[in-house]
Protein backbone atom coordinates (compact mmCIF):
# COMPACT_ATOMS: atom_id res chain seq x y z
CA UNK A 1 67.73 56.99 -87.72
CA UNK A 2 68.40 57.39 -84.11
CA UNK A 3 66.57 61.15 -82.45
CA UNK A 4 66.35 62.45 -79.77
CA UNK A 5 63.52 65.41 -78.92
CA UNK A 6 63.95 68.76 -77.22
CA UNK A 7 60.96 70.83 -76.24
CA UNK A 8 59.71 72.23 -73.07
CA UNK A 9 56.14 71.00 -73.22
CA UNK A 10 55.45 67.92 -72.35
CA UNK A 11 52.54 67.38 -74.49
CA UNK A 12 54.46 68.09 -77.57
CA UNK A 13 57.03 65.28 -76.20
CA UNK A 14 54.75 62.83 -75.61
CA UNK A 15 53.08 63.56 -79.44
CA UNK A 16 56.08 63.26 -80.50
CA UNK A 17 57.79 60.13 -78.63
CA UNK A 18 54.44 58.33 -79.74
CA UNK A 19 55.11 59.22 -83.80
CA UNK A 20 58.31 58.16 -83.52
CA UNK A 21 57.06 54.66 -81.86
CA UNK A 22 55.10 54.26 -84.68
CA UNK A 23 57.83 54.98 -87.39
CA UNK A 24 59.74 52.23 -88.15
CA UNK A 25 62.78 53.87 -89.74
CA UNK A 26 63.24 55.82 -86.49
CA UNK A 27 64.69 55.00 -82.71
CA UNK A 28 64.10 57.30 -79.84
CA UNK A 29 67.30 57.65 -77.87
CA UNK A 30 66.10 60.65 -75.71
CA UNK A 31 64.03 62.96 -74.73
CA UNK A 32 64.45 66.52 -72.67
CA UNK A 33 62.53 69.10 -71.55
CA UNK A 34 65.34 72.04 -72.43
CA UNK A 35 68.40 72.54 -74.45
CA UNK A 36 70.96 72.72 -71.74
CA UNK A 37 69.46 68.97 -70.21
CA UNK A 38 69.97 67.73 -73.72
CA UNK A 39 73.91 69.72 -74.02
CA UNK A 40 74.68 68.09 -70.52
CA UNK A 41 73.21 64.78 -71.30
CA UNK A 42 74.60 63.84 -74.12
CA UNK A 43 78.01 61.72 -74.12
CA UNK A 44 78.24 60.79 -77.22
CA UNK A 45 78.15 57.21 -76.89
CA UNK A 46 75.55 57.11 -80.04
CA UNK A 47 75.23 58.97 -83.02
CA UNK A 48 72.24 61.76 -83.30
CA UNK A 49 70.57 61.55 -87.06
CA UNK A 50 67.86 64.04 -85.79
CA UNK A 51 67.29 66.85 -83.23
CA UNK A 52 63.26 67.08 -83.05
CA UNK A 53 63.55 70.80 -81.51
CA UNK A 54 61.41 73.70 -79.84
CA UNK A 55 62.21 77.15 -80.32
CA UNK A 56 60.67 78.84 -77.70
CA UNK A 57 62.40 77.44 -74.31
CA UNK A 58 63.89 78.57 -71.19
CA UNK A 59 67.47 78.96 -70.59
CA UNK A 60 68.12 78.20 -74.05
CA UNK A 61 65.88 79.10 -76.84
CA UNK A 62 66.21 76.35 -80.14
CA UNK A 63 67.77 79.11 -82.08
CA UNK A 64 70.50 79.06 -79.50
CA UNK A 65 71.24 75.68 -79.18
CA UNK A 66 71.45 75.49 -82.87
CA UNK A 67 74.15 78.06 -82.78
CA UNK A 68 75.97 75.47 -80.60
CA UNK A 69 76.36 72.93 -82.91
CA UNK A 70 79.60 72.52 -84.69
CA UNK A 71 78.60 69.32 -87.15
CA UNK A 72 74.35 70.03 -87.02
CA UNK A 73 72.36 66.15 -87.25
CA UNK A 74 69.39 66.57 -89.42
CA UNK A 75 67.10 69.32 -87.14
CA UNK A 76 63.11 69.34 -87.45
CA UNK A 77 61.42 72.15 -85.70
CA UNK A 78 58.62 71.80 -84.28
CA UNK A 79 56.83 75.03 -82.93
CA UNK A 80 53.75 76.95 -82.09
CA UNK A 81 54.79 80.01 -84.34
CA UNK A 82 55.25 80.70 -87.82
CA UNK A 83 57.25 83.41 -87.05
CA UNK A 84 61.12 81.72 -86.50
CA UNK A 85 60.81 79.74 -89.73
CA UNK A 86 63.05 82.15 -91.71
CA UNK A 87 65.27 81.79 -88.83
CA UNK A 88 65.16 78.22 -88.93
CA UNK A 89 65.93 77.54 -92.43
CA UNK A 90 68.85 80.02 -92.06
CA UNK A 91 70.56 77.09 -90.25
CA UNK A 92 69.73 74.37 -93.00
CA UNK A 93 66.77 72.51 -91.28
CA UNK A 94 65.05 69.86 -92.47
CA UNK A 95 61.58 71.16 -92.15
CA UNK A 96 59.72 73.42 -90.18
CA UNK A 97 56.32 71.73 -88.39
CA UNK A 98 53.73 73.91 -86.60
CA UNK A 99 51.98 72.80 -83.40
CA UNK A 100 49.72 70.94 -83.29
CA UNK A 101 51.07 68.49 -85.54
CA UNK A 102 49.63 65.67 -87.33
CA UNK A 103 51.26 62.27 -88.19
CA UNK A 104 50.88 62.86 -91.54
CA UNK A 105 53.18 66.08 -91.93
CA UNK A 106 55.44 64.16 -89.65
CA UNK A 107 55.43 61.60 -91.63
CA UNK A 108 56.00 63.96 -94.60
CA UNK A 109 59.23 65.29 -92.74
CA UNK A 110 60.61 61.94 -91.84
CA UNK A 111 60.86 61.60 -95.77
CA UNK A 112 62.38 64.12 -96.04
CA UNK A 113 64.88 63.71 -93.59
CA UNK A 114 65.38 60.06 -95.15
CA UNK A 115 66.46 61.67 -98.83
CA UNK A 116 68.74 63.66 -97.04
CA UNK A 117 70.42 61.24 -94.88
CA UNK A 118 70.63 58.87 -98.07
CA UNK A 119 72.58 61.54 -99.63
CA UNK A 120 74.60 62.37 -96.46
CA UNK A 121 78.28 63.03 -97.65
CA UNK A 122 80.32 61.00 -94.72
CA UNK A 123 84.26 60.86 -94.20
CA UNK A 124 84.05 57.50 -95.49
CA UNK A 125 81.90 58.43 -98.87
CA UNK A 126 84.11 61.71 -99.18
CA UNK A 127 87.30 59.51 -99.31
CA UNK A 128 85.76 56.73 -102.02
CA UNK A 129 84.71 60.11 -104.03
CA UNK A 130 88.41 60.85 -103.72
CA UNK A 131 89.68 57.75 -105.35
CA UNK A 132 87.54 57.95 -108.04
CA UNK A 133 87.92 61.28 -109.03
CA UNK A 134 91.62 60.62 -108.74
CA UNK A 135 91.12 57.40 -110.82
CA UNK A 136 89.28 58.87 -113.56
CA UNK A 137 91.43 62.26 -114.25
CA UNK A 138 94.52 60.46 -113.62
């Protein structure tokens, strides 16, 4: 699944980037230090599977930029605070991990996110489920 990472600290990048080196299943395309960098950086060349994401950031908090998203990748939070994760799961995250973080719950929430992108319902899928519903009833 290709991620990128947005979080102000750099210290919670760097955790981070180094989990995802060490998770096969995953590919690092990017990593910013703030939500706008990340809006004005991406071009889309590359489909997102996963937004690692801080809440608490300048300019833009992670709350915010989810608000932003029209068609959401799979998001993990990753914050200092207990506090926004009623928040969070208001916007259908995949899971919610609390500073510091081990590789172990990350490795927990990678699972997770790989059931869910299993069972992803694409265009392509949507359109096969189309035909067969069409097939059977008809």
């Amino acid at each position: 699944m290709n991620c990128i990472i947005i979080d102000d600290d750099l210290m919670s990048r760097r955790i981070i980037e180094e989990f995802i080196s060490r998770t096969d299943q995953l590919r690092l395309l990017a990593s910013y230090e703030n939500a706008v960098d990340a809006i004005n950086a991406f071009n889309g060349d590359e489909d997102i599977d996963m937004i690692f994401l801080d809440i608490e950031m300048p300019e833009m908090s992670g709350i915010d930029f989810l608000e932003t998203l029209t068609n959401p990748p799979q998001i993990i939070i990753i914050s200092s605070k207990e506090k926004y994760a009623l928040d969070a799961f208001n916007y259908d995250v995949t899971d919610y991990l609390l500073k510091p973080i081990s590789y172990s719950r990350f490795f927990k929430a990678i699972n997770k996110a790989n059931v869910r992108f299993k069972n992803k319902v694409t265009p392509k899928t949507m359109r096969s489920l189309s035909k067969r519903t069409l097939h059977w009833s008809g």
